[in-house]
Protein backbone atom coordinates (compact mmCIF):
# COMPACT_ATOMS: atom_id res chain seq x y z
CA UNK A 1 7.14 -16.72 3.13
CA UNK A 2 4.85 -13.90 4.68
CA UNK A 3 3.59 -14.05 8.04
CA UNK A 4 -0.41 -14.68 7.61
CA UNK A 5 -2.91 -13.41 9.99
CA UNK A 6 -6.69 -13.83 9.88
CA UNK A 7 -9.04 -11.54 11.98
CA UNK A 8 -12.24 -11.47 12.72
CA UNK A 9 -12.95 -7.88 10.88
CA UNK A 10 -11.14 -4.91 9.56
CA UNK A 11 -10.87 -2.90 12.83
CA UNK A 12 -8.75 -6.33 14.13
CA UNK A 13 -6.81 -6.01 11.42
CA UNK A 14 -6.34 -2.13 11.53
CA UNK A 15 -5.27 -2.58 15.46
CA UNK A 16 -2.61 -4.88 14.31
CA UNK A 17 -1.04 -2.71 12.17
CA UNK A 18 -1.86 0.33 14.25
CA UNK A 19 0.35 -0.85 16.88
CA UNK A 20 2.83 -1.57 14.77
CA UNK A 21 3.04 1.92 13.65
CA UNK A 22 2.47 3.60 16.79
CA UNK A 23 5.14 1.41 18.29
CA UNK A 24 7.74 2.06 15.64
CA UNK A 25 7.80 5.75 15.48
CA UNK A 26 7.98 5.83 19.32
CA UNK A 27 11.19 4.30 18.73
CA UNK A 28 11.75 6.71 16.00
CA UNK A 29 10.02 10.09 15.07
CA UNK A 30 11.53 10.28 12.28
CA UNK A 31 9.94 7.45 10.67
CA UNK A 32 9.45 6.43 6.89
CA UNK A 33 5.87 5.57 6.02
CA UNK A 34 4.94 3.79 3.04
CA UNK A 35 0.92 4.69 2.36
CA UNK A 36 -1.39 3.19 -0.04
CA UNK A 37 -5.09 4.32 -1.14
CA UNK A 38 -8.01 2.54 -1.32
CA UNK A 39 -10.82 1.28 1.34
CA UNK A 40 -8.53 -1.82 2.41
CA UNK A 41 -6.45 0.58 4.40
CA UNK A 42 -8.95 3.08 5.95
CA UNK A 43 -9.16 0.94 9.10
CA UNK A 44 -5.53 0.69 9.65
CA UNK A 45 -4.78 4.45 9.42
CA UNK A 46 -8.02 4.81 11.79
CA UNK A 47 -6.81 2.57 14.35
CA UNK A 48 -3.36 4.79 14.01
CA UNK A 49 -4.78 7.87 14.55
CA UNK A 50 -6.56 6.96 17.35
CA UNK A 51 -3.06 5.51 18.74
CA UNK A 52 -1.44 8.50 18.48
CA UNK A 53 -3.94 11.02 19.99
CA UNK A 54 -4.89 8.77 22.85
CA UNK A 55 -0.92 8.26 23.51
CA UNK A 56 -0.22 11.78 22.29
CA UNK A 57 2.33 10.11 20.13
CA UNK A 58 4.69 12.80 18.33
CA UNK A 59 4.14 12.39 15.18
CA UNK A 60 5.95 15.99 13.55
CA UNK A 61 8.82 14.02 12.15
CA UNK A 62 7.30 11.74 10.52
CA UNK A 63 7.88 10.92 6.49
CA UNK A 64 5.47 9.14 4.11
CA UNK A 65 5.67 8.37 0.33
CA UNK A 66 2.95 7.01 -1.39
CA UNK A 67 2.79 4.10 -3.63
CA UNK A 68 0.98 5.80 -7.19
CA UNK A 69 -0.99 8.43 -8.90
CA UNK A 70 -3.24 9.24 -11.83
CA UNK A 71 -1.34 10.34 -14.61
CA UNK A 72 -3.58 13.66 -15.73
CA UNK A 73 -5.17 14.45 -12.59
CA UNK A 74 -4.38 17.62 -11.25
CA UNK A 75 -3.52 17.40 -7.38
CA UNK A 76 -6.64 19.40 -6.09
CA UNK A 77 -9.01 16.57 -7.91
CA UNK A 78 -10.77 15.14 -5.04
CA UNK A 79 -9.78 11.63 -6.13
CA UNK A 80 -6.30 12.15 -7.28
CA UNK A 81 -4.22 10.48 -4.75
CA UNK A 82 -2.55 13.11 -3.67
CA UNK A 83 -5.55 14.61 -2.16
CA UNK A 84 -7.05 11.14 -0.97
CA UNK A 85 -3.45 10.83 0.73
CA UNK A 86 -3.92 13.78 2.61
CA UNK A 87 -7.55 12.94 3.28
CA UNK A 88 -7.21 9.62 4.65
CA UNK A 89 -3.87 10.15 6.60
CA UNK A 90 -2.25 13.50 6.55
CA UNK A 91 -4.93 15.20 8.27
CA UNK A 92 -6.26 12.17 10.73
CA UNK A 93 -2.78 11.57 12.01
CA UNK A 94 -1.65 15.25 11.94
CA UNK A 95 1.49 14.51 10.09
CA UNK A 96 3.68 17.77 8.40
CA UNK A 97 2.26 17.94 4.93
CA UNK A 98 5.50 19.12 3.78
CA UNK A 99 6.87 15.59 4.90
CA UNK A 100 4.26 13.41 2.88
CA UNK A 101 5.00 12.50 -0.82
CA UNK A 102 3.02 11.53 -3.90
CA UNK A 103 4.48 10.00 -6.96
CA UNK A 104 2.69 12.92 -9.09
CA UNK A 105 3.16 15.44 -6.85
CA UNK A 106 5.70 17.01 -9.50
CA UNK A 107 3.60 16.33 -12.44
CA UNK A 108 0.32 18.23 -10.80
CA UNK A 109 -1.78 17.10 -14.09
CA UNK A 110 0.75 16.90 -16.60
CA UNK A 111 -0.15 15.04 -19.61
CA UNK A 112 1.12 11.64 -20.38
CA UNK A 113 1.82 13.00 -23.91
CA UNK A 114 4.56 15.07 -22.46
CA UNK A 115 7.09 12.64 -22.20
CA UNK A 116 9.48 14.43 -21.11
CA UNK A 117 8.60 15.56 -17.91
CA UNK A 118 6.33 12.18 -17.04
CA UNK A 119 9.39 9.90 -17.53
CA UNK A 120 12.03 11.66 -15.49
CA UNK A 121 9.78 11.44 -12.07
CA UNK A 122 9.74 7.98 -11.67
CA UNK A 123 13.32 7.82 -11.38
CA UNK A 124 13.43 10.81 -9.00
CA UNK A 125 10.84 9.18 -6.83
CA UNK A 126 13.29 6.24 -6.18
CA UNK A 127 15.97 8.82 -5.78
CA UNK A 128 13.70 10.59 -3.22
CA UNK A 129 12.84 7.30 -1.23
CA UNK A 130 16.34 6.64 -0.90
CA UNK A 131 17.64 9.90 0.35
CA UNK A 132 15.09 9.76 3.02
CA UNK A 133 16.77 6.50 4.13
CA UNK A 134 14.09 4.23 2.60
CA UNK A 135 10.36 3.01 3.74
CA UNK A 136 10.42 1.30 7.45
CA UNK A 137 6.71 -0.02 7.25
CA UNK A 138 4.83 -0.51 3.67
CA UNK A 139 1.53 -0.86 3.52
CA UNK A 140 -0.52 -2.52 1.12
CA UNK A 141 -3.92 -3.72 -0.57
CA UNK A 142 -4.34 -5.91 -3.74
CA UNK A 143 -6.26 -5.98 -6.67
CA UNK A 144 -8.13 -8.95 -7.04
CA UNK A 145 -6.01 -9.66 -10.11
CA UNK A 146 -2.91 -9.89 -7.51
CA UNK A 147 -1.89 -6.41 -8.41
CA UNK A 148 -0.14 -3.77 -5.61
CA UNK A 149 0.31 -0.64 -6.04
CA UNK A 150 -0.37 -0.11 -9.65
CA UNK A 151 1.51 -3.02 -11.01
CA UNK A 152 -0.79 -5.35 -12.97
CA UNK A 153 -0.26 -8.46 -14.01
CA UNK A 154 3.07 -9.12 -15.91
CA UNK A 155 5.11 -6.42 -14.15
CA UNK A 156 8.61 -6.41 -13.62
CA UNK A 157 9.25 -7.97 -10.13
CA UNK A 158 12.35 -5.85 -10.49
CA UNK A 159 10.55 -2.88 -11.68
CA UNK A 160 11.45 0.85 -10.00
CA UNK A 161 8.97 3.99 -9.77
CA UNK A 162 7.23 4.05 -13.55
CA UNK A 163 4.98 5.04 -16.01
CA UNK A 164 2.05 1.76 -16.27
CA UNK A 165 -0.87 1.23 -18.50
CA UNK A 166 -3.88 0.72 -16.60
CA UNK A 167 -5.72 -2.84 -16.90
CA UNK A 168 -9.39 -2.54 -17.98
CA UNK A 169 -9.94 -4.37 -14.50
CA UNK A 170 -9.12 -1.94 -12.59
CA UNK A 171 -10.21 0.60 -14.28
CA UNK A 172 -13.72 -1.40 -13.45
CA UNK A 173 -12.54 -1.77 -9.68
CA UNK A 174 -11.95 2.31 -9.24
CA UNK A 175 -15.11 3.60 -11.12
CA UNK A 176 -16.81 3.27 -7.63
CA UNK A 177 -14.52 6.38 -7.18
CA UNK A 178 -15.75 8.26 -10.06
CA UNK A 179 -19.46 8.45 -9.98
CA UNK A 180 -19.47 4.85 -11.33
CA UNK A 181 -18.14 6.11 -14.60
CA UNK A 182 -15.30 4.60 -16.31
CA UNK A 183 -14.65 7.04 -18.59
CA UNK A 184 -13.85 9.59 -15.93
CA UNK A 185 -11.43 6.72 -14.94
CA UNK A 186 -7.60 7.89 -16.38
CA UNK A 187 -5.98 5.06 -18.59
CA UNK A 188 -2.15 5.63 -17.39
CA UNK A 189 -0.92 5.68 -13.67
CA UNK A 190 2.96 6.23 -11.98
CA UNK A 191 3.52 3.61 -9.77
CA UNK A 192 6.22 2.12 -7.50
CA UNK A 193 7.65 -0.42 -9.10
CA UNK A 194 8.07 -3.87 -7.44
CA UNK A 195 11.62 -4.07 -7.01
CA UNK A 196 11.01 -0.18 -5.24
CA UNK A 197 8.30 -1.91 -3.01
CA UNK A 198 10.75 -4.69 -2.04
CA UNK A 199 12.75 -2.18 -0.84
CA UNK A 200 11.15 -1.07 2.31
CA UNK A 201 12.11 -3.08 5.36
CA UNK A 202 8.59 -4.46 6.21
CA UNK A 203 5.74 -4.82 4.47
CA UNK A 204 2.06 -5.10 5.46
CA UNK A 205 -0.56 -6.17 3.19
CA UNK A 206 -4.29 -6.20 4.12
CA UNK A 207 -7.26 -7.45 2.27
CA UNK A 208 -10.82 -8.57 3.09
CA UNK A 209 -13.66 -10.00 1.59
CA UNK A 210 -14.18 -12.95 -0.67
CA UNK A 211 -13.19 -10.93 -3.83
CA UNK A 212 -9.78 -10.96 -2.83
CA UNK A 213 -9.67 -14.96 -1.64
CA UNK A 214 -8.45 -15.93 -5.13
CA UNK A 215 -5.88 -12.94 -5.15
CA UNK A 216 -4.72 -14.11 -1.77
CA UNK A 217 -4.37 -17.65 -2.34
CA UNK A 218 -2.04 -16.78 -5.25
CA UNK A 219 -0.25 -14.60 -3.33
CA UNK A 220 0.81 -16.78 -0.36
CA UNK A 221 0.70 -20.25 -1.81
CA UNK A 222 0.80 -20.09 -5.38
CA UNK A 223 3.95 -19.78 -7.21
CA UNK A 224 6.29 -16.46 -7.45
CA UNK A 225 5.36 -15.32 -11.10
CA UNK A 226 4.78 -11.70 -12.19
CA UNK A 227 1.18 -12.62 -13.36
CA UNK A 228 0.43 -11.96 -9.97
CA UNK A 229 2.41 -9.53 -9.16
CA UNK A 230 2.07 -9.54 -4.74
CA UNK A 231 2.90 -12.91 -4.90
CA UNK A 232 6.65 -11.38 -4.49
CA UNK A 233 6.17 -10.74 -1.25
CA UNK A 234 7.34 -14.56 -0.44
CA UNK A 235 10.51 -13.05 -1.55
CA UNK A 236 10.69 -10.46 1.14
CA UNK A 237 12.44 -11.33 4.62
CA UNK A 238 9.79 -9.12 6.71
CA UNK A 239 6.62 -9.31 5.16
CA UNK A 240 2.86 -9.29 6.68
CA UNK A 241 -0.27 -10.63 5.56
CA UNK A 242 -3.77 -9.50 7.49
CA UNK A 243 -6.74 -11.13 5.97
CA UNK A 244 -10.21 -11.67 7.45
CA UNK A 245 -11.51 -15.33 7.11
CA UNK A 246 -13.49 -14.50 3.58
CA UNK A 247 -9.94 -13.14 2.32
CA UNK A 248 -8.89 -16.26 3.81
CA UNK A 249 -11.34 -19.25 2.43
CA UNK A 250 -9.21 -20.54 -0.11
CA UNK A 251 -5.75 -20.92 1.87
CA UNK A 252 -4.56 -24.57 2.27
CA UNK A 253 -3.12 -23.96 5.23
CA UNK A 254 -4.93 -21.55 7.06
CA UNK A 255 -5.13 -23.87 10.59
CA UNK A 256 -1.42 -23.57 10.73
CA UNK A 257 -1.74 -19.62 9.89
CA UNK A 258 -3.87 -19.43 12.90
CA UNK A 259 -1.51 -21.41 15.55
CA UNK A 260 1.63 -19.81 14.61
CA UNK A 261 -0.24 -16.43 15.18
CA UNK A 262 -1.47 -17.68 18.05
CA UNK A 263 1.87 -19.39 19.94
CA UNK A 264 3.89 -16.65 18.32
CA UNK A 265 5.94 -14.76 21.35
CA UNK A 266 4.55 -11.37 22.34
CA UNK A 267 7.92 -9.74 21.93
CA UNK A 268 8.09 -10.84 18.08
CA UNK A 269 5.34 -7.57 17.39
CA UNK A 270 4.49 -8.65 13.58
């Protein structure tokens, strides 16, 4: 099962993962990121950034994909993901924008009516992941229905890079993002599938915040079911779970989470 860790606060849990990172593409700069949107990450690629430029960490050969997009969105929408990518972690970090993909970067606004073209760049996405040598670190938030990436409840947990119907839920979640109006929300996303997130060779999930304490207690100690879709991480042989202790209030075992974390040998990293 995943490795649980509860912190105090986000900037704990951004340190964590910041470390990580930093540590990983000391050992190599050619590094595979896997990068997610949303505020559950923000301290994590904050704590990165300030890794690298207080270590003046080269950071010029490192590659990132991102987990989805808006289907319809056009890449210079401020809240396309393509843009939010660059935003939040291209820029902060200094990485080679050339170097950091987006599942929509090829689709630029395409309609989902033209089939044609929206189908095809899932499967090149995978195809793109692979020839880079796949994702070394994956990070990730959840919905509070259990979803990651853009794969609601009832996706394949052998699902590749794909076109998804957004749930009404989330649609609800992200309006925060769109002046609080859902109709500015788009209906259809590409994602990374699950079975294309179970891929990468470790995976770090954060959430915080008693919103996501139901999510997370499905996750970790519920069963593995596609109805909640991150609950495959207890599938995965290197996965991560940061939580602060509101994420954490419904966890069984959470007083064994904390003294594993705690006795765990320095030399293990997460």
């Amino acid at each position: 099962m995943p490795e649980v860790i509860i912190v105090k606060n986000e900037a704990e849990a951004g340190e964590i993962y910041g470390r990580c990172v930093a540590d990983l593409i000391k050992a190599k700069p050619d590094a595979v990121l896997g990068l997610a949107t949303g505020s559950s990450p923000l301290s994590a690629y904050k704590a990165l950034a300030k890794i690298v430029k207080d270590e003046a960490i080269d950071v010029s050969g490192v590659r990132g994909f991102a987990l989805d997009e808006y289907i319809g969105l056009p890449l210079t929408h401020p809240e396309s993901y393509h843009a939010t990518i660059h935003r939040t972690v291209v820029e902060p970090l200094g990485l080679d924008p050339a170097k950091v993909h987006v599942p929509g970067d090829v689709l630029n606004g395409t309609p989902l009516e033209d089939g044609d073209k929206v189908a095809l760049a899932g499967p090149a996405y995978d195809r793109a992941i692979e020839a880079a040598g796949g994702i070394d670190v994956q990070i990730l938030g959840i919905g509070t229905d259990g979803h990651v990436g853009f794969n609601e409840p009832g996706s394949s947990l052998a699902s590749g890079t794909r076109v998804k119907t957004l749930a009404e839920q989330t649609r609800v979640d992200n309006a925060r993002f769109f002046d609080n109006d859902i109709n500015q929300v788009p209906t259809h996303c590409i994602t990374q599938g699950i079975g294309t997130i179970m891929k990468a060779r470790h995976l770090v999930l954060l959430a915080f915040g008693a919103g996501k304490a139901e999510a997370i207690e499905e996750t970790v100690e519920g069963g593995v079911s596609a109805f909640c879709p991150a609950s495959a991480l207890q599938m995965h042989p290197h996965a991560t779970i940061i939580v602060d202790e509101e994420a954490a209030s419904r966890l069984r075992h959470k007083d064994y989470y904390r003294y594993a974390y705690t006795h765990k040998p320095a030399w293990q990293g997460i």
